[in-house]
Protein backbone atom coordinates (compact mmCIF):
# COMPACT_ATOMS: atom_id res chain seq x y z
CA UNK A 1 95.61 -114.38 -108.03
CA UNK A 2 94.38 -117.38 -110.57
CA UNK A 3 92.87 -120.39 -110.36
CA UNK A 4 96.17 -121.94 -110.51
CA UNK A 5 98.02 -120.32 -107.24
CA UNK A 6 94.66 -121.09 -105.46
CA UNK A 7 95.20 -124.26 -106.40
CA UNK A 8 98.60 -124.52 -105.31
CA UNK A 9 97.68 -122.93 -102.11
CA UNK A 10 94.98 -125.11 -101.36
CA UNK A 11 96.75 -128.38 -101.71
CA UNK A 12 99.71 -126.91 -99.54
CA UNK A 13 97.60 -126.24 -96.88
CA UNK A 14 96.31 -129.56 -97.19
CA UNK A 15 99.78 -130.86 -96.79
CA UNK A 16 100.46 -129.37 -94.03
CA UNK A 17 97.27 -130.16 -92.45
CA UNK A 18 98.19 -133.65 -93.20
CA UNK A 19 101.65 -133.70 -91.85
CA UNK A 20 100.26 -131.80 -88.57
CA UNK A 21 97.84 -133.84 -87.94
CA UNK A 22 99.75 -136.87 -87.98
CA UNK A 23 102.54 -135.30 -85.54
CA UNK A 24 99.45 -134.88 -83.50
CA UNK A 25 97.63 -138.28 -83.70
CA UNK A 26 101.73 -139.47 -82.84
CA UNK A 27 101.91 -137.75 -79.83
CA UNK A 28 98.53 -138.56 -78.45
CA UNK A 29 98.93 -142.15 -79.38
CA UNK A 30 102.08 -142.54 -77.72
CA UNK A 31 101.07 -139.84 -74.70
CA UNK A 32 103.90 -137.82 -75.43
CA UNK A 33 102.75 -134.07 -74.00
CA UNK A 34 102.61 -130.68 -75.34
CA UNK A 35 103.22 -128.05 -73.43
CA UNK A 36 103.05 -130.20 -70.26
CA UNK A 37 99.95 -131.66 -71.49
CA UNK A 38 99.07 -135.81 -72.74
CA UNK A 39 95.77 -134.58 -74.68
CA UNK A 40 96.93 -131.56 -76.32
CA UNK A 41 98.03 -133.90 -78.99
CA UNK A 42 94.51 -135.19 -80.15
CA UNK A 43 93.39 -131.12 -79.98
CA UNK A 44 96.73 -130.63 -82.61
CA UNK A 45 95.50 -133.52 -84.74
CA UNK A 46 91.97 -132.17 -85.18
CA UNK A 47 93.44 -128.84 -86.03
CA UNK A 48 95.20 -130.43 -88.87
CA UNK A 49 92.19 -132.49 -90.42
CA UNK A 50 90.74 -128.86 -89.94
CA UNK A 51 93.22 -127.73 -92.28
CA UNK A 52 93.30 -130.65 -94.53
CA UNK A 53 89.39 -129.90 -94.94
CA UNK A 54 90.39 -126.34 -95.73
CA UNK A 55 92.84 -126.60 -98.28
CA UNK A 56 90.74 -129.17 -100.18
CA UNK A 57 88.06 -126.61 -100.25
CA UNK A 58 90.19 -123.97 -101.44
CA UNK A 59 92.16 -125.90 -103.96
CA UNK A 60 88.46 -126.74 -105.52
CA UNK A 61 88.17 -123.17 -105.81
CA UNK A 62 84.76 -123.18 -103.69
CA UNK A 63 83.63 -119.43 -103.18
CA UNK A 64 82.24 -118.31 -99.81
CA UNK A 65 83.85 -115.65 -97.13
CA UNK A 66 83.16 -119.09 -94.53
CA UNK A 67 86.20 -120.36 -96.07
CA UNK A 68 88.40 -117.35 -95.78
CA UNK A 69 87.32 -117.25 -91.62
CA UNK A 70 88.11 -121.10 -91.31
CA UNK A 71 91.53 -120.07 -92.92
CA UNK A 72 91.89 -117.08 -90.42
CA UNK A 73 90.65 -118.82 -87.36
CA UNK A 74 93.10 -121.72 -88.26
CA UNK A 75 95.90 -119.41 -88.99
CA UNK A 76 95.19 -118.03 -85.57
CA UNK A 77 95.62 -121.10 -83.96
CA UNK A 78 98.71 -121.70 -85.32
CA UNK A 79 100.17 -118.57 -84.26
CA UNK A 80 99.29 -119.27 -80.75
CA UNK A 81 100.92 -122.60 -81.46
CA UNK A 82 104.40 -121.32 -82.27
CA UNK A 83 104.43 -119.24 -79.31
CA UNK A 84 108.25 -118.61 -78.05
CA UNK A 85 109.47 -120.49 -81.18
CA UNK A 86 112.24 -117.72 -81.16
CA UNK A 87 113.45 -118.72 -77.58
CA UNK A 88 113.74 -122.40 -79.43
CA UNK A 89 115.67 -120.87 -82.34
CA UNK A 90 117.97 -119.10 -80.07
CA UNK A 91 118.86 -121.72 -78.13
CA UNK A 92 119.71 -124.21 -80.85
CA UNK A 93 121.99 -120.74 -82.83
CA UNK A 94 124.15 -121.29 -79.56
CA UNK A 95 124.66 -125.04 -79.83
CA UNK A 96 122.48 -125.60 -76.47
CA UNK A 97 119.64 -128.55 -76.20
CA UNK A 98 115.80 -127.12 -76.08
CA UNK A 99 113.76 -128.07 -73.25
CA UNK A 100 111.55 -130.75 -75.12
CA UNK A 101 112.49 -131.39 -78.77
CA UNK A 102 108.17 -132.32 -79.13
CA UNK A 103 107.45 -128.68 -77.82
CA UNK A 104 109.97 -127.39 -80.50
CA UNK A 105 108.92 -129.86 -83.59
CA UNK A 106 105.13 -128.36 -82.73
CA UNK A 107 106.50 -125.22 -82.92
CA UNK A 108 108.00 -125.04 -85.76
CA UNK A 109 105.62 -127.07 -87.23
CA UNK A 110 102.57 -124.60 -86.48
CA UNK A 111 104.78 -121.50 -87.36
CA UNK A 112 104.95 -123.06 -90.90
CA UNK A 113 101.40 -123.68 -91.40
CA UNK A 114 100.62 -120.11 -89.59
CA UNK A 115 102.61 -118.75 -92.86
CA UNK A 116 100.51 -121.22 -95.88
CA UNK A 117 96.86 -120.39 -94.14
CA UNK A 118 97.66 -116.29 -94.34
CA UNK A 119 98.47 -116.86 -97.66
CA UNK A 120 95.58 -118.64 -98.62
CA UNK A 121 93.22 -116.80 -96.59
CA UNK A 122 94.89 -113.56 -98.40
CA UNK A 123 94.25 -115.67 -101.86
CA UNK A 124 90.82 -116.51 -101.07
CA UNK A 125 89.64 -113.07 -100.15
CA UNK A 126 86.34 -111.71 -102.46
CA UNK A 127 88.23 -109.83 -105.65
CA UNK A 128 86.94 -106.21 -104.78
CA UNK A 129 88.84 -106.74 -101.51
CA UNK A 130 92.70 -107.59 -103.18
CA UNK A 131 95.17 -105.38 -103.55
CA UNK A 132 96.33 -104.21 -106.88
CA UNK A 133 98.64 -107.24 -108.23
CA UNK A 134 102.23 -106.18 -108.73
CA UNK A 135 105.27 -105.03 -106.76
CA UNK A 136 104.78 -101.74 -105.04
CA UNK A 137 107.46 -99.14 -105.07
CA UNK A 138 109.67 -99.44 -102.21
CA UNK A 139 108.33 -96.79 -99.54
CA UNK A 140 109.07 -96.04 -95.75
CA UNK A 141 106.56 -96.95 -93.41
CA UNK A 142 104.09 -93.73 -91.98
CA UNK A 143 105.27 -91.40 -88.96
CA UNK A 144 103.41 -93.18 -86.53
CA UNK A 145 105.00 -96.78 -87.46
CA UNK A 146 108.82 -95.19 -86.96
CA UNK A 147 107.94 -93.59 -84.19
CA UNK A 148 107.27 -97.20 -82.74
CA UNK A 149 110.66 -98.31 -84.34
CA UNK A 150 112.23 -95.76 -82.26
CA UNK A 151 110.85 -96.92 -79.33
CA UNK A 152 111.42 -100.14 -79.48
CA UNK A 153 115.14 -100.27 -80.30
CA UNK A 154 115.52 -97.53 -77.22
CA UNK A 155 113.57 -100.46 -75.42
CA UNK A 156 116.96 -102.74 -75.98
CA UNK A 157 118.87 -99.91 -74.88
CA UNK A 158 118.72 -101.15 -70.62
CA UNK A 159 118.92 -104.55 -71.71
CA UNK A 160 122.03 -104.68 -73.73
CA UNK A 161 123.60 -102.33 -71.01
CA UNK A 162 122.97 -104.44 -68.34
CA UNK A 163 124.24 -107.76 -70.51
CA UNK A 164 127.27 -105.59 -71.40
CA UNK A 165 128.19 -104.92 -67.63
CA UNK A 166 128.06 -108.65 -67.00
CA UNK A 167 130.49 -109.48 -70.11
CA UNK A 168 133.09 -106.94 -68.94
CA UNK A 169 133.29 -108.37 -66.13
CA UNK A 170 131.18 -105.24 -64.17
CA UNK A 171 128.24 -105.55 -61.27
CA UNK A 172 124.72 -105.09 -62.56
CA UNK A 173 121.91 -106.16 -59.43
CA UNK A 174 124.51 -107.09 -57.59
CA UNK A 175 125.85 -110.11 -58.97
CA UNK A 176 129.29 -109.73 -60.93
CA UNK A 177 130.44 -110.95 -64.20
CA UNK A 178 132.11 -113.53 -62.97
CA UNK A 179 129.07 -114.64 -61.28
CA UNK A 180 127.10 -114.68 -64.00
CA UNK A 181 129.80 -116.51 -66.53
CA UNK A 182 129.52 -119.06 -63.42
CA UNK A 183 125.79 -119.68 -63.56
CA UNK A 184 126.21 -119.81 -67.73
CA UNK A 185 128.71 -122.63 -66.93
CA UNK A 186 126.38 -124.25 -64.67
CA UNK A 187 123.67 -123.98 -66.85
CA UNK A 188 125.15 -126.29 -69.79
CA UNK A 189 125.89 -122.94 -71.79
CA UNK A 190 127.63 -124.21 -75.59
CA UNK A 191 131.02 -123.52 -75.87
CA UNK A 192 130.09 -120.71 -78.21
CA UNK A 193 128.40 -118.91 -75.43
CA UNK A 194 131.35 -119.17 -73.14
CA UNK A 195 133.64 -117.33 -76.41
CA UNK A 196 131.72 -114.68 -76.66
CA UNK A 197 131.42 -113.88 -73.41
CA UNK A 198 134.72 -114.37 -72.56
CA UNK A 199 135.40 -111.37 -75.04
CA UNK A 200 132.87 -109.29 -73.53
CA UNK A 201 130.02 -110.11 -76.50
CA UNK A 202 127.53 -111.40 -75.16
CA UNK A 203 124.69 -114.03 -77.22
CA UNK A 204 121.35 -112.00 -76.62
CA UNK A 205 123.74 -108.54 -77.37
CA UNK A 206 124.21 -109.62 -80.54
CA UNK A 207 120.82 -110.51 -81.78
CA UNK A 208 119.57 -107.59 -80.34
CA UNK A 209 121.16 -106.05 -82.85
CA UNK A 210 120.36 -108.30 -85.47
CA UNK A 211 116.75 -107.37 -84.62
CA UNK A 212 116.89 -103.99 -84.27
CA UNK A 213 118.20 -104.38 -88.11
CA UNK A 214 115.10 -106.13 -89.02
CA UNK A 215 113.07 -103.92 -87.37
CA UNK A 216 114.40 -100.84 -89.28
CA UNK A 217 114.07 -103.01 -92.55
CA UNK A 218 110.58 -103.48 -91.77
CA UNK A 219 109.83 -99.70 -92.16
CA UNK A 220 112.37 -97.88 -94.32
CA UNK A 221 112.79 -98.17 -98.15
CA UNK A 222 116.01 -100.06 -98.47
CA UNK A 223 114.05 -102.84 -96.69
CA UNK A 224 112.23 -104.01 -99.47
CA UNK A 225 115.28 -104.19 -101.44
CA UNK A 226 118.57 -105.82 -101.60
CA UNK A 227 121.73 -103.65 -100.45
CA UNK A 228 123.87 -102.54 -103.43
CA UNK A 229 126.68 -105.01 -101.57
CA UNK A 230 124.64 -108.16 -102.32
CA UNK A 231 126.23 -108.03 -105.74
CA UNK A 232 124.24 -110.94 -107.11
CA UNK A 233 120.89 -109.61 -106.20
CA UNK A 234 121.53 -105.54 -106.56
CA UNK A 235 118.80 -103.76 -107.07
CA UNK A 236 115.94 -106.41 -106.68
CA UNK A 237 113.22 -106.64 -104.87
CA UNK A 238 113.33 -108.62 -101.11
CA UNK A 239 110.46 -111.76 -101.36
CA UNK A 240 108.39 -110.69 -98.27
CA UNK A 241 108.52 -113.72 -96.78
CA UNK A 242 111.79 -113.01 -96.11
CA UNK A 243 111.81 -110.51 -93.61
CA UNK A 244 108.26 -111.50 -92.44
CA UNK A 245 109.05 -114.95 -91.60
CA UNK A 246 111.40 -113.99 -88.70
CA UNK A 247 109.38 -110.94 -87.90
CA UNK A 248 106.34 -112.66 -87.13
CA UNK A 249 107.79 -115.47 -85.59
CA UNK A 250 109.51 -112.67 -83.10
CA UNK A 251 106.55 -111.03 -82.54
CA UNK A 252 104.60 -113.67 -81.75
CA UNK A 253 107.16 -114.76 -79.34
CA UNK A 254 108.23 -111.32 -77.97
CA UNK A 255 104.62 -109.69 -77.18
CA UNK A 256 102.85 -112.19 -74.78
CA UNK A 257 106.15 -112.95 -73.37
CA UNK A 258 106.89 -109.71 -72.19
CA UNK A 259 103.07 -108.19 -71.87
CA UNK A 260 102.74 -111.04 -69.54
CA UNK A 261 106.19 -110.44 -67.95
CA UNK A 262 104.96 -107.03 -67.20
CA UNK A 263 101.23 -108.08 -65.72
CA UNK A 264 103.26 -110.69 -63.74
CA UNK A 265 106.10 -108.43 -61.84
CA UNK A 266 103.88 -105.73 -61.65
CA UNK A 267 101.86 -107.98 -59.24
CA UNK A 268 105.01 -109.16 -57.89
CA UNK A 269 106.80 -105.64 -57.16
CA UNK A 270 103.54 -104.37 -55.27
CA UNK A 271 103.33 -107.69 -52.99
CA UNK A 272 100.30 -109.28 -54.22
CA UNK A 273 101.88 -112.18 -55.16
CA UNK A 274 106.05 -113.14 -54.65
CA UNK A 275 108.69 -113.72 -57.19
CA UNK A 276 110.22 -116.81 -58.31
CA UNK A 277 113.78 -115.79 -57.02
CA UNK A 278 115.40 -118.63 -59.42
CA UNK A 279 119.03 -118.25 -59.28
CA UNK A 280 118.84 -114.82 -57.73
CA UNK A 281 120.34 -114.38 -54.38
CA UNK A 282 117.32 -111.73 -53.40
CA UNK A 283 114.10 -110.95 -54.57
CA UNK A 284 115.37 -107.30 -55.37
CA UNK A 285 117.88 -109.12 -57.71
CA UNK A 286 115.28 -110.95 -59.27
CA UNK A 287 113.00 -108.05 -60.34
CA UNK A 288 115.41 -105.72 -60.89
CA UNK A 289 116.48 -107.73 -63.66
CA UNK A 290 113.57 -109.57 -64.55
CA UNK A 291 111.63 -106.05 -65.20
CA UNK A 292 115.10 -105.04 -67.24
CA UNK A 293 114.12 -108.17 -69.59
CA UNK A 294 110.56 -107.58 -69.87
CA UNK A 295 110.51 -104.05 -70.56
CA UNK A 296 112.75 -104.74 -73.94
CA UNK A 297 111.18 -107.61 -74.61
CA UNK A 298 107.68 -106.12 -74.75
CA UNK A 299 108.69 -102.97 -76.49
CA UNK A 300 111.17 -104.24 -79.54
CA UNK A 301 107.93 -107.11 -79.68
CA UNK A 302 104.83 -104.93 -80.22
CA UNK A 303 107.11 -102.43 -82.24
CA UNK A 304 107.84 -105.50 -84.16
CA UNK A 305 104.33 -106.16 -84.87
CA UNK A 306 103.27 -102.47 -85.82
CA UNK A 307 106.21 -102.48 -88.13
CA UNK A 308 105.29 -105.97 -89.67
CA UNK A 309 101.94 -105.20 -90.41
CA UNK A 310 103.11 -101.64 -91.84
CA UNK A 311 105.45 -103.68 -94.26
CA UNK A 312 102.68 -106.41 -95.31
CA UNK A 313 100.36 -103.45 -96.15
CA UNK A 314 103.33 -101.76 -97.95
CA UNK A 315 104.73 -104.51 -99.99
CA UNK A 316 101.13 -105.50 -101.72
CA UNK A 317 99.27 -107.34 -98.47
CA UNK A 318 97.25 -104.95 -97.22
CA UNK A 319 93.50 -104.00 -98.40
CA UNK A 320 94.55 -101.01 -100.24
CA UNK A 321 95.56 -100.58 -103.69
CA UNK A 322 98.94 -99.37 -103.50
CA UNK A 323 101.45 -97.89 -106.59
CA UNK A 324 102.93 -100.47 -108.42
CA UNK A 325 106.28 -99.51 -110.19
């Protein structure tokens, strides 16, 4: 990478360290909270003048490996930022309101930058430690990184049965389709929602599948190109941030949420502590579907991130110097 794209880099990390940390001096000024919090706001606005720092510093082209951990430690930040992101972006695909539009904006916000400072950190990185520049040949990911494929898309499997039950109208934990359509209804669910279900496709179903699609893109061949049936684009090459940009945001989302869905009912099915029985009529209900959720959710997720880094090592981001066509 040149002078130029370092450049380039730089000042769009700078950017965004400028926009973030004015969203953050906002909400701190006006005591609006993140994540439940008044004062996370004035921890978001230092992150950004971090950032702004960094990005000057890299678009001066100043050497040094302390610049390239600033990046990664701020690009780790973010990512711990845009936690559950995806639950944000699902909710607004069905027409539904998020729980707090700041939460969502910061989100968002921090996924974006998480994206610029792994570029730039990537950029910034001492020459003998680049990959070869280039496109690599398209190639499926190693044994080892399918295998995990496989077991996270059988990790949907108990999920999308159980979801499937409920929008045929069938008994799953004892509590009936109907039932559930009920709660939906009391819930606020979108009209869209209510279709689907209504003709036994469920929301989640379907982007189960959608995911299980990316996930499979992430570590076969035809995933780093564009399907003969995209007539436009046949035959060339997928950017990466296409495919990464949803992966990462879903794994970021998917393996604390259900790693820590996991710790937490374990604890709660051997009595140490008791579940929240929300909506659930029992506390059997409540697990038995809970550990259902959690299960997928923490098995397509960490899949998800073995197969993302396998495709950002594949398509020219990892260390080694792969064949270029």
């Amino acid at each position: 990478m040149g002078e130029r794209e370092w450049v380039r880099d730089g000042r769009a990390v700078a950017g965004w360290g400028v926009g973030y940390a004015g969203f953050g001096l906002g909400c701190g000024l006006s005591g609006t909270a993140l994540w439940s919090a008044a004062w996370l706001g004035w921890v978001v606005a230092g992150v950004g003048l971090a950032a702004v720092g960094a990005g000057w510093a890299a678009a001066r082209g100043q050497p040094g490996r302390w610049l390239t951990w600033v990046l990664r430690v701020l690009c780790g930040l973010a990512v711990v930022a845009s936690w559950s992101l995806l639950m944000d972006v699902v909710t607004l695909l069905f027409g539904q309101a998020v729980d707090s539009v700041p939460d969502a904006v910061h989100k968002a916000l921090a996924a974006a930058g998480a994206l610029l400072l792994a570029g730039t950190a990537r950029a910034r990185r001492p020459l003998a430690e680049r990959p070869a520049t280039g496109r690599p040949a398209p190639s499926p990911a190693p044994a080892a990184v399918q295998l995990a494929a496989w077991a996270g898309s059988l990790a949907f499997l108990p999920y999308v049965v159980m979801k499937l039950i409920w929008a045929f109208g069938g008994s799953f934990a004892g509590v009936s389709g109907d039932e559930m359509y009920a709660s939906y209804v009391h819930n606020g669910s979108s009209g869209l929602w209510l279709a689907l279900e209504r003709r036994g496709l469920d929301g989640t179903v379907l982007l189960a599948a959608i995911g299980v699609f990316l996930l499979w893109g992430l570590v076969r061949p035809w995933g780093q190109v564009f399907p003969r049936w995209t007539l436009p684009l046949r035959g060339r090459a997928v950017p990466r941030w296409l495919p990464l940009t949803p992966a990462l945001i879903g794994a970021v989302t998917l393996v604390p949420y259900g790693v820590v869905g996991i710790g937490y009912l374990s604890l709660c099915s051997s009595g140490v502590i008791g579940i929240r029985q929300g909506e659930w009529a029992t506390p059997e209900q409540a697990l038995e579907v809970a550990w259902v959720g959690a299960c997928a959710f923490a098995g397509y997720g960490v899949a998800l991130a073995v197969a993302t880094r396998s495709y950002w090592r594949r398509t020219g981001g990892g260390r080694a110097s792969p064949k270029v066509c």
